[in-house]
C-alpha atoms as a PDB file:
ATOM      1  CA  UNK A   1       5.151  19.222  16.280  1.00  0.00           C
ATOM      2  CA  UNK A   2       8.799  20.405  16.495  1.00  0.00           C
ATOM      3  CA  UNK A   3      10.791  20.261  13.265  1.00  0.00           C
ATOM      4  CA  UNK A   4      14.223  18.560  13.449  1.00  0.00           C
ATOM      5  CA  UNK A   5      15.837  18.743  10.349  1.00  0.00           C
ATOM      6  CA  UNK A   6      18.630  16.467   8.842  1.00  0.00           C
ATOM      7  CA  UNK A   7      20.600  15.752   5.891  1.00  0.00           C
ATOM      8  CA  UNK A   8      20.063  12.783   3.646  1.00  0.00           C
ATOM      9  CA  UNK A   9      22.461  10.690   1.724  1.00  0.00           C
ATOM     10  CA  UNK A  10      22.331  13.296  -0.984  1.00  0.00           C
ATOM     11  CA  UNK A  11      23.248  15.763   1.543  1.00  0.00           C
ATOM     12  CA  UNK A  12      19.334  17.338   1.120  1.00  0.00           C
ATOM     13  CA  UNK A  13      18.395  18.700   4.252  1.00  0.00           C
ATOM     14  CA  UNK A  14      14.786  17.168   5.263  1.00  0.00           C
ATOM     15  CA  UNK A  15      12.806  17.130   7.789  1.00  0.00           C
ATOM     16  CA  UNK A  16      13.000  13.725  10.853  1.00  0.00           C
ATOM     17  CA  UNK A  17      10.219  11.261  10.060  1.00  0.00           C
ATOM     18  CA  UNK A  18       7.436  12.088   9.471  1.00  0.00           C
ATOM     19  CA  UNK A  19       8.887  13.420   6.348  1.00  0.00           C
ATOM     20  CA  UNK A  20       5.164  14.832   5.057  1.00  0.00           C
ATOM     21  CA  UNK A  21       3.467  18.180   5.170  1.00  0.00           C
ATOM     22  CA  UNK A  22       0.522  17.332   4.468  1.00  0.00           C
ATOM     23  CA  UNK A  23      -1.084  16.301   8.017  1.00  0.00           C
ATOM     24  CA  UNK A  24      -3.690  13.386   8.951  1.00  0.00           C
ATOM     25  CA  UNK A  25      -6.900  14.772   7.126  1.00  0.00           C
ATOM     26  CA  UNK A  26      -5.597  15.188   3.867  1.00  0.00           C
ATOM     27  CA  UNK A  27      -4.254  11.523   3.941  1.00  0.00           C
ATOM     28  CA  UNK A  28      -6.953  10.164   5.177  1.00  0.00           C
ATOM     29  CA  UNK A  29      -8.919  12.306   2.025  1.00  0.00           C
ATOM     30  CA  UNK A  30      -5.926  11.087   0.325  1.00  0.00           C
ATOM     31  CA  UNK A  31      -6.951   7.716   0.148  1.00  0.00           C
ATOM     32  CA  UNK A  32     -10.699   8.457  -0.433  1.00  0.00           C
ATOM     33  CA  UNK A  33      -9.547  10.620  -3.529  1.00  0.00           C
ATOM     34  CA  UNK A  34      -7.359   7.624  -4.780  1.00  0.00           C
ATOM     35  CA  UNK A  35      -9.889   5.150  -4.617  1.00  0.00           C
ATOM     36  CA  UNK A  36     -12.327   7.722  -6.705  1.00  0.00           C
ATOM     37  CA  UNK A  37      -9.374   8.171  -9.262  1.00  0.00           C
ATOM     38  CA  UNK A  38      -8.756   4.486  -9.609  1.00  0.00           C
ATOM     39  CA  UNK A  39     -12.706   4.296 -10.273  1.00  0.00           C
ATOM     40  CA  UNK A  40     -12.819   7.069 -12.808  1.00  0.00           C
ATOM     41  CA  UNK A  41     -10.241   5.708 -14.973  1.00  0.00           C
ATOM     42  CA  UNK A  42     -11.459   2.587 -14.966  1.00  0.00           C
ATOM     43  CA  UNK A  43     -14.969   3.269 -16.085  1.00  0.00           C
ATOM     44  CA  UNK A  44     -13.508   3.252 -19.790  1.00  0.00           C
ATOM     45  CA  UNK A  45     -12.343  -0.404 -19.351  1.00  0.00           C
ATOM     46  CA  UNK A  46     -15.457  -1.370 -17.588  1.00  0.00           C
ATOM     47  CA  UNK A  47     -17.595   0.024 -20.142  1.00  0.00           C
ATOM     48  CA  UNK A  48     -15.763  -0.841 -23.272  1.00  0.00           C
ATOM     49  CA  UNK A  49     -14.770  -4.831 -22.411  1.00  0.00           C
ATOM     50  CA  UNK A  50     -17.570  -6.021 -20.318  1.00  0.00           C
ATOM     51  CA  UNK A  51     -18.731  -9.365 -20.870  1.00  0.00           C
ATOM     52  CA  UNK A  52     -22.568  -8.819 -21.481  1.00  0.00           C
ATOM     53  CA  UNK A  53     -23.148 -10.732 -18.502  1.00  0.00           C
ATOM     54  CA  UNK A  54     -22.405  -8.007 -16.333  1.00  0.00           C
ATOM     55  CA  UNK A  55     -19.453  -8.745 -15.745  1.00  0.00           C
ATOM     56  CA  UNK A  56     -15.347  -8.024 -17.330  1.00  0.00           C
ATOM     57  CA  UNK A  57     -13.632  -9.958 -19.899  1.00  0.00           C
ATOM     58  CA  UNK A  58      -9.563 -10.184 -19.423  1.00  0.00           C
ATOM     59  CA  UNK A  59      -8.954  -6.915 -20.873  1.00  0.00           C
ATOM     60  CA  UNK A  60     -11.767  -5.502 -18.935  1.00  0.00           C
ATOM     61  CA  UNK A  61     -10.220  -6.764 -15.619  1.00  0.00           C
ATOM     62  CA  UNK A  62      -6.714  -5.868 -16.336  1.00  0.00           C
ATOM     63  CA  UNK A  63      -7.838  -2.291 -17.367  1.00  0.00           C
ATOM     64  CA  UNK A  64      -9.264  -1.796 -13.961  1.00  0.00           C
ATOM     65  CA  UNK A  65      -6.834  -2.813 -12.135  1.00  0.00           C
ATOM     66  CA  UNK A  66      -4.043  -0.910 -13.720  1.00  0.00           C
ATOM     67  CA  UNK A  67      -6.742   2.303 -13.078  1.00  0.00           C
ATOM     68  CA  UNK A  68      -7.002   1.407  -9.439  1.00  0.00           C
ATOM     69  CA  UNK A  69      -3.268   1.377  -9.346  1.00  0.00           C
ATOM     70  CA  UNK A  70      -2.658   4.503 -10.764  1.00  0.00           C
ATOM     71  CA  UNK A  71      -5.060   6.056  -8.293  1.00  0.00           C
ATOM     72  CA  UNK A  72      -2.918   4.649  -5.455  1.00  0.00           C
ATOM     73  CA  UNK A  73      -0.088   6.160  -7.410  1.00  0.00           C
ATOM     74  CA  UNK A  74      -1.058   9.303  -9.017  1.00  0.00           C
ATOM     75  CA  UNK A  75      -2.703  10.851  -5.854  1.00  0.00           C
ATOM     76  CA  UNK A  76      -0.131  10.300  -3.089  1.00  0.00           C
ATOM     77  CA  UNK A  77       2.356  11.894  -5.677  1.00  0.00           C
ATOM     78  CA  UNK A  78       0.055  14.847  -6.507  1.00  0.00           C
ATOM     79  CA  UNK A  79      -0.744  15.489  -2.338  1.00  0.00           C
ATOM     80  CA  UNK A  80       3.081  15.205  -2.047  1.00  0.00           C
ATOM     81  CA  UNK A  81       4.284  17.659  -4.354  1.00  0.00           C
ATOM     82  CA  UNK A  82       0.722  20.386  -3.540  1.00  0.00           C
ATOM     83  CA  UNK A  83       3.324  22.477  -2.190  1.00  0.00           C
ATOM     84  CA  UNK A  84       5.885  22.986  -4.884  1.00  0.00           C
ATOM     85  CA  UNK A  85       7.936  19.836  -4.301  1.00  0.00           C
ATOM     86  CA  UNK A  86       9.515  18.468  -7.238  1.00  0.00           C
ATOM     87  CA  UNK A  87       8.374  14.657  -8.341  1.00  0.00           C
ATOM     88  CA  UNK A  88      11.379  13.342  -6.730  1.00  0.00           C
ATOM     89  CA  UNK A  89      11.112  15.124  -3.591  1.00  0.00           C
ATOM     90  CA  UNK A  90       7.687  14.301  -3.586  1.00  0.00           C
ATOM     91  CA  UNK A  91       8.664  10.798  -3.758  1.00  0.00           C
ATOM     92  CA  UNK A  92      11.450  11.170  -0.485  1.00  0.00           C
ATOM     93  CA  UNK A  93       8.597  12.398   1.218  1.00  0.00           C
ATOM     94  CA  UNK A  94       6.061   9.490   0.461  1.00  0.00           C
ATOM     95  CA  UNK A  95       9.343   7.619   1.683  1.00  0.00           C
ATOM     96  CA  UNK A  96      10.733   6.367  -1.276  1.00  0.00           C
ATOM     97  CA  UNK A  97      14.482   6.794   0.177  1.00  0.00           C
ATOM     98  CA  UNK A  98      17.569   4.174   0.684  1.00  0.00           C
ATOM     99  CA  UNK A  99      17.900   1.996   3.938  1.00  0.00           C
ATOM    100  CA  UNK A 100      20.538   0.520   6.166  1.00  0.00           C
ATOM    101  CA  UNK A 101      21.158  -3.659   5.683  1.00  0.00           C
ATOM    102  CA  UNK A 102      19.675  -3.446   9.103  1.00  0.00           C
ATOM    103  CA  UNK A 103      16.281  -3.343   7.369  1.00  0.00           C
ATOM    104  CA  UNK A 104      16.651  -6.748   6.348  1.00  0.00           C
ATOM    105  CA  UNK A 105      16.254  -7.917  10.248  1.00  0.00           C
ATOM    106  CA  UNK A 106      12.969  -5.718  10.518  1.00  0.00           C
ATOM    107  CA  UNK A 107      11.478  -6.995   7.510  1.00  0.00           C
ATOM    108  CA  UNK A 108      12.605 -10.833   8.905  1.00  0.00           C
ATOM    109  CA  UNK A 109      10.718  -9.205  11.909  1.00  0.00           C
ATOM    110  CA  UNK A 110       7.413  -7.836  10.701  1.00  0.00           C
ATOM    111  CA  UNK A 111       7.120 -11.216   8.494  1.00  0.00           C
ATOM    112  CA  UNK A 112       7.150 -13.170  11.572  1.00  0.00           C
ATOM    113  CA  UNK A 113       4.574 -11.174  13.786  1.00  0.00           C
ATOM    114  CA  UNK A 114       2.325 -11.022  10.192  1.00  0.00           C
ATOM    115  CA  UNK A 115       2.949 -14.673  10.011  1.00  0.00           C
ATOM    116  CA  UNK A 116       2.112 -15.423  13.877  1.00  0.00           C
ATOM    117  CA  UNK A 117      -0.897 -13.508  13.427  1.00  0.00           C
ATOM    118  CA  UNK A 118      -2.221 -14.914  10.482  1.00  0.00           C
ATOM    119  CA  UNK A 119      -1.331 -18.284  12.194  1.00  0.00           C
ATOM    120  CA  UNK A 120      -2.989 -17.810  15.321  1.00  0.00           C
ATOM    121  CA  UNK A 121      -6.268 -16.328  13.340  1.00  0.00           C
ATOM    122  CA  UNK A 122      -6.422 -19.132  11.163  1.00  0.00           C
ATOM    123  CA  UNK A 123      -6.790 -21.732  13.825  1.00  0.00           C
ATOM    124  CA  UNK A 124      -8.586 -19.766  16.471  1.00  0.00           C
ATOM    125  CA  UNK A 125     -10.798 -18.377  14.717  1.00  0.00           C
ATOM    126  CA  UNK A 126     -11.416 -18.920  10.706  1.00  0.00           C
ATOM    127  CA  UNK A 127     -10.143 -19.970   8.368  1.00  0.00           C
ATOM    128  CA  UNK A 128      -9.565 -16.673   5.535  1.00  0.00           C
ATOM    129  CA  UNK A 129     -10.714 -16.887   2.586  1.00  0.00           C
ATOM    130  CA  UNK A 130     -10.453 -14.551  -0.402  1.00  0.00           C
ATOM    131  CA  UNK A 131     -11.506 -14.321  -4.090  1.00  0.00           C
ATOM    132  CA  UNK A 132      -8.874 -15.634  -6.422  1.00  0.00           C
ATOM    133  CA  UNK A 133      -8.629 -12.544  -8.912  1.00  0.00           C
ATOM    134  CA  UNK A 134      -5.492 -13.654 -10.692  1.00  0.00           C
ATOM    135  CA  UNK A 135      -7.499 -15.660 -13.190  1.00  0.00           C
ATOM    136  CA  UNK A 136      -9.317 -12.677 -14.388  1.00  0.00           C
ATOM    137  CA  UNK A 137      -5.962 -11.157 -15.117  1.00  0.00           C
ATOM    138  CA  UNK A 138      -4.637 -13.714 -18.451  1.00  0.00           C
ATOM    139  CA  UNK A 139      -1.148 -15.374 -18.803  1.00  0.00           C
ATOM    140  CA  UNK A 140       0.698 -15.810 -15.931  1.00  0.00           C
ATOM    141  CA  UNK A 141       3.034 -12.489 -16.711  1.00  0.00           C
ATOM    142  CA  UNK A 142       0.169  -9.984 -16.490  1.00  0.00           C
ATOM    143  CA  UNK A 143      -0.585 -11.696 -13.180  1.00  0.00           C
ATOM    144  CA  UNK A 144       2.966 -11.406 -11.945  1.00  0.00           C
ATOM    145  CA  UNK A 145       2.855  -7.462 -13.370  1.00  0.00           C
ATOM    146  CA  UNK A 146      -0.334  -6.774 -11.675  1.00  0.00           C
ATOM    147  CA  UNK A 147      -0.272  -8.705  -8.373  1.00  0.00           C
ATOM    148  CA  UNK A 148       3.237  -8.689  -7.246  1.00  0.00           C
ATOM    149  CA  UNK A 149       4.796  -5.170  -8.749  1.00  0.00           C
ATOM    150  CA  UNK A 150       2.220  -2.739  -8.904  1.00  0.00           C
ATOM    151  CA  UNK A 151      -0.406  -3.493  -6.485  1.00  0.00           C
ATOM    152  CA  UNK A 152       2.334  -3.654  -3.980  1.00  0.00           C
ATOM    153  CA  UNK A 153       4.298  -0.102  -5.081  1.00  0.00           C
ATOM    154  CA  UNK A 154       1.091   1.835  -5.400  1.00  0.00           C
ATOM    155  CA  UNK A 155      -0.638   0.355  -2.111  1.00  0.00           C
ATOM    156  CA  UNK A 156       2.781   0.908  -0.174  1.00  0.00           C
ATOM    157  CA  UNK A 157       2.993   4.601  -1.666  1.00  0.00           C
ATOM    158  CA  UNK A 158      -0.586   5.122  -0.658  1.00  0.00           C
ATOM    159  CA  UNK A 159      -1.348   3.431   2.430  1.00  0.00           C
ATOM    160  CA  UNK A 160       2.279   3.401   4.290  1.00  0.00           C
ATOM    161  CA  UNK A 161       3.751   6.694   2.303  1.00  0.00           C
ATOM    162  CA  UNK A 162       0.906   8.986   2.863  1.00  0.00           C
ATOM    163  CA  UNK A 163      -1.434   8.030   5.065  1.00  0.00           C
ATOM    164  CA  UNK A 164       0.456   6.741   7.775  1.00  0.00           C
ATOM    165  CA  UNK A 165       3.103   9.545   7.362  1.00  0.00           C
ATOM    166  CA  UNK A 166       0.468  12.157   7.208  1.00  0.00           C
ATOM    167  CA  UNK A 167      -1.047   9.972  10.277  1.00  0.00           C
ATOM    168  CA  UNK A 168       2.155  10.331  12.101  1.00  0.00           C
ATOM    169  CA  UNK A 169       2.013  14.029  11.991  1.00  0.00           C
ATOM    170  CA  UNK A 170      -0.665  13.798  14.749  1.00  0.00           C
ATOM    171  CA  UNK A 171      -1.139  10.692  16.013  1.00  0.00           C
ATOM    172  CA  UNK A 172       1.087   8.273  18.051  1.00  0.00           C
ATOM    173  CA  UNK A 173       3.275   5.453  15.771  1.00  0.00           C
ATOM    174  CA  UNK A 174       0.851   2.819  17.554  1.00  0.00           C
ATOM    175  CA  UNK A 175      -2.381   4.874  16.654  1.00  0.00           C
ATOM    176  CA  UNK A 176      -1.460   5.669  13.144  1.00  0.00           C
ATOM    177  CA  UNK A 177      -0.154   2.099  12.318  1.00  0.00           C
ATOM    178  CA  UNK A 178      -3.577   0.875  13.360  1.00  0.00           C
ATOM    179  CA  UNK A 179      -5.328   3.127  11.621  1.00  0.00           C
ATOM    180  CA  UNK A 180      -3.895   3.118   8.601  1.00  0.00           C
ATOM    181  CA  UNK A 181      -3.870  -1.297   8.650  1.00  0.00           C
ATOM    182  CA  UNK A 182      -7.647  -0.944   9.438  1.00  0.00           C
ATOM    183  CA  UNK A 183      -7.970   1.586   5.921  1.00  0.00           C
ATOM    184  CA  UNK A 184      -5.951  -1.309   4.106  1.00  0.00           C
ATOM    185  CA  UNK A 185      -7.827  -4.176   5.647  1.00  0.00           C
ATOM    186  CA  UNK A 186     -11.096  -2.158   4.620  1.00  0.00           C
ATOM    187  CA  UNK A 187      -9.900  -1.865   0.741  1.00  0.00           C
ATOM    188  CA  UNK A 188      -9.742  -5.620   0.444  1.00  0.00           C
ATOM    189  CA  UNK A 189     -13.635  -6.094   2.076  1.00  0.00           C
ATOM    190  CA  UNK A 190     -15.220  -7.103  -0.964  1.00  0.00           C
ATOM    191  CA  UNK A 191     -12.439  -9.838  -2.220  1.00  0.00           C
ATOM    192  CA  UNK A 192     -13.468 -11.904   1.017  1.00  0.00           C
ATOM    193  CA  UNK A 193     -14.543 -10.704   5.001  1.00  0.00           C
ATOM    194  CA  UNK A 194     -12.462 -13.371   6.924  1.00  0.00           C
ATOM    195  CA  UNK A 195      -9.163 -12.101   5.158  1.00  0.00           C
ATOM    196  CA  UNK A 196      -9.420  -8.401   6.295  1.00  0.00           C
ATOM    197  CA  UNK A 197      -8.207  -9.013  10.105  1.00  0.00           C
ATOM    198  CA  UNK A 198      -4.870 -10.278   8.974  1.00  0.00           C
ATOM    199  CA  UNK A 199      -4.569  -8.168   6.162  1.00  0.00           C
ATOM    200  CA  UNK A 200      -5.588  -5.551   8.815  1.00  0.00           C
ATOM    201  CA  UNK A 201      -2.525  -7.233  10.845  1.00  0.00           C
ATOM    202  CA  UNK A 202      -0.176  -7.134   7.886  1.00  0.00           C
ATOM    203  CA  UNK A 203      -0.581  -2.929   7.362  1.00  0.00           C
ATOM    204  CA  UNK A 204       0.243  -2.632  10.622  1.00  0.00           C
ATOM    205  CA  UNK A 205       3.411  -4.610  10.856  1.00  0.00           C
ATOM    206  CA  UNK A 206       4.276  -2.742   7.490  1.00  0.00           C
ATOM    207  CA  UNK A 207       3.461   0.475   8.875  1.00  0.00           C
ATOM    208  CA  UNK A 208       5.862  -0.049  11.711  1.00  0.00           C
ATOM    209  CA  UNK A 209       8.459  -1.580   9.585  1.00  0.00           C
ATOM    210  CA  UNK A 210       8.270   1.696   7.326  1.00  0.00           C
ATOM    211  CA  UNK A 211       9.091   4.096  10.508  1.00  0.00           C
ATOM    212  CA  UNK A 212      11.792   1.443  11.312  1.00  0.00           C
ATOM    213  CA  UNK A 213      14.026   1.893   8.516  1.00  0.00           C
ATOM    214  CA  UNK A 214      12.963   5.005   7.125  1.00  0.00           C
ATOM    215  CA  UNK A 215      11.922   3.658   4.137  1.00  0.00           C
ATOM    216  CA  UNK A 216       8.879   1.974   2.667  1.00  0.00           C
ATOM    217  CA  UNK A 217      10.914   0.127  -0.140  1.00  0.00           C
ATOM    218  CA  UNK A 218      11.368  -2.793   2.665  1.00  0.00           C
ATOM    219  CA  UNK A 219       7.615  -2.740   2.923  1.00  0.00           C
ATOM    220  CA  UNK A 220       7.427  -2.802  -0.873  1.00  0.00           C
ATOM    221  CA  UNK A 221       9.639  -6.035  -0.783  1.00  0.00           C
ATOM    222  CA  UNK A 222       8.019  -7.602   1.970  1.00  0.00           C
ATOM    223  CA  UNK A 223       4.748  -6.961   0.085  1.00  0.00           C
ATOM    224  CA  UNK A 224       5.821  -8.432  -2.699  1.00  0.00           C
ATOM    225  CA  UNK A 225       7.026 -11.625  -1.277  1.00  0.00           C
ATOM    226  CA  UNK A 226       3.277 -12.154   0.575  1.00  0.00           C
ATOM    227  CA  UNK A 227       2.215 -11.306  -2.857  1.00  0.00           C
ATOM    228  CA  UNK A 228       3.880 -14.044  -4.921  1.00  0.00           C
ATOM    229  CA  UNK A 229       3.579 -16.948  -2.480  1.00  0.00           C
ATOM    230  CA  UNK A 230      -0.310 -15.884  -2.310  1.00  0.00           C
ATOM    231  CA  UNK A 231      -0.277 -15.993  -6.392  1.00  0.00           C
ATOM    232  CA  UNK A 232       1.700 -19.324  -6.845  1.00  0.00           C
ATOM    233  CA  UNK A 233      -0.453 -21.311  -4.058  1.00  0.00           C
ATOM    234  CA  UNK A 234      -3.232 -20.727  -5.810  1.00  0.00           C
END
């Protein structure tokens, strides 16, 4: 693929999206990796608050999730900066980078197509449904902390940052968005089977709002918004 290179707001010169080097397999390994970090780390939480009933108390749940965000974190970071990048510009190239107001119409955008989706699935075909895992979490803050800030930043850095930019380094933007949503639809499998198409829906719309603006903080917003109205209709 032909390199055109440009200069950022901080006058960096960088590459035209795709910003990554990394290329499809390793994000796609990527992911795999993350979801074994996220694991690992959280065997000490598993282990040491477990209910005796085989299953986690509160600290026990909250301990896991914070692992399996810092696998979504940690990994994209580390895959990132493999080839001498700084943390920062490992972070530009996972698409952590300013955008134009015009993101705001592209994020009103891929909310409605999500939402017309969702919609459309809903009374079509089923109803989703998906385990309520916000209890399991405590007070109402830890929720907040865990739900709507860092699952959304760590799954945005993982599944929009590098695996649909490394995606994008071989495959067309349709292709890789739909691979990439399928990936994220796939994580959420075991938290309920009729909610994967439209979450399948929403990582698409995300990943096209991300080569949109530039930028996956819009996705990280937009994210965040599903995130909290999911957490307070509960």
């Amino acid at each position: 693929m032909a390199t055109n290179l440009t200069v950022d707001r901080v006058g960096e010169p960088r590459r035209a999206f795709p910003y990554s080097n990394w290329g499809p397999w390793a994000a796609v390994l990527g992911v795999l990796m993350a979801l074994g970090t996220g694991i690992m780390l959280g065997i000490p939480a598993a282990v040491a608050w477990n209910d005796g009933e085989g299953g986690l108390t509160t600290a026990g749940n909250v301990g896991v999730q914070v692992a399996t965000a810092l696998g979504f974190l940690l990994v994209p970071v580390a895959i990132a900066a493999a080839r001498g990048a700084t943390v920062g510009q490992a972070l530009r190239r996972l698409g952590v980078r300013g955008f134009r107001p015009s993101a705001v119409k592209w994020m009103a955008a891929a909310a409605g197509a999500y939402l017309l989706f969702a919609g459309l699935y809903a009374t079509l075909i089923v109803e989703p449904k998906q385990e309520d895992i916000a209890e399991g979490f405590g007070a109402l803050p830890v929720q907040l902390l865990l739900i709507v800030v860092a699952a959304p930043v760590s799954e945005e850095l993982c599944f929009r940052g590098m695996l649909y930019g490394g995606l994008r380094e071989r495959l067309p933007r349709l292709g890789a968005a739909l691979v990439a949503g399928a990936l994220f639809g796939a994580l959420h499998l075991l938290t309920g089977i009729t909610a994967v198409p439209p979450l399948i829906a929403f990582g698409f719309v995300l990943c096209l709002l991300y080569e949109k603006t530039g930028s996956i903080v819009p996705g990280v917003l937009l994210h965040m918004l599903n995130n909290s109205v999911a957490l307070l209709a509960q």
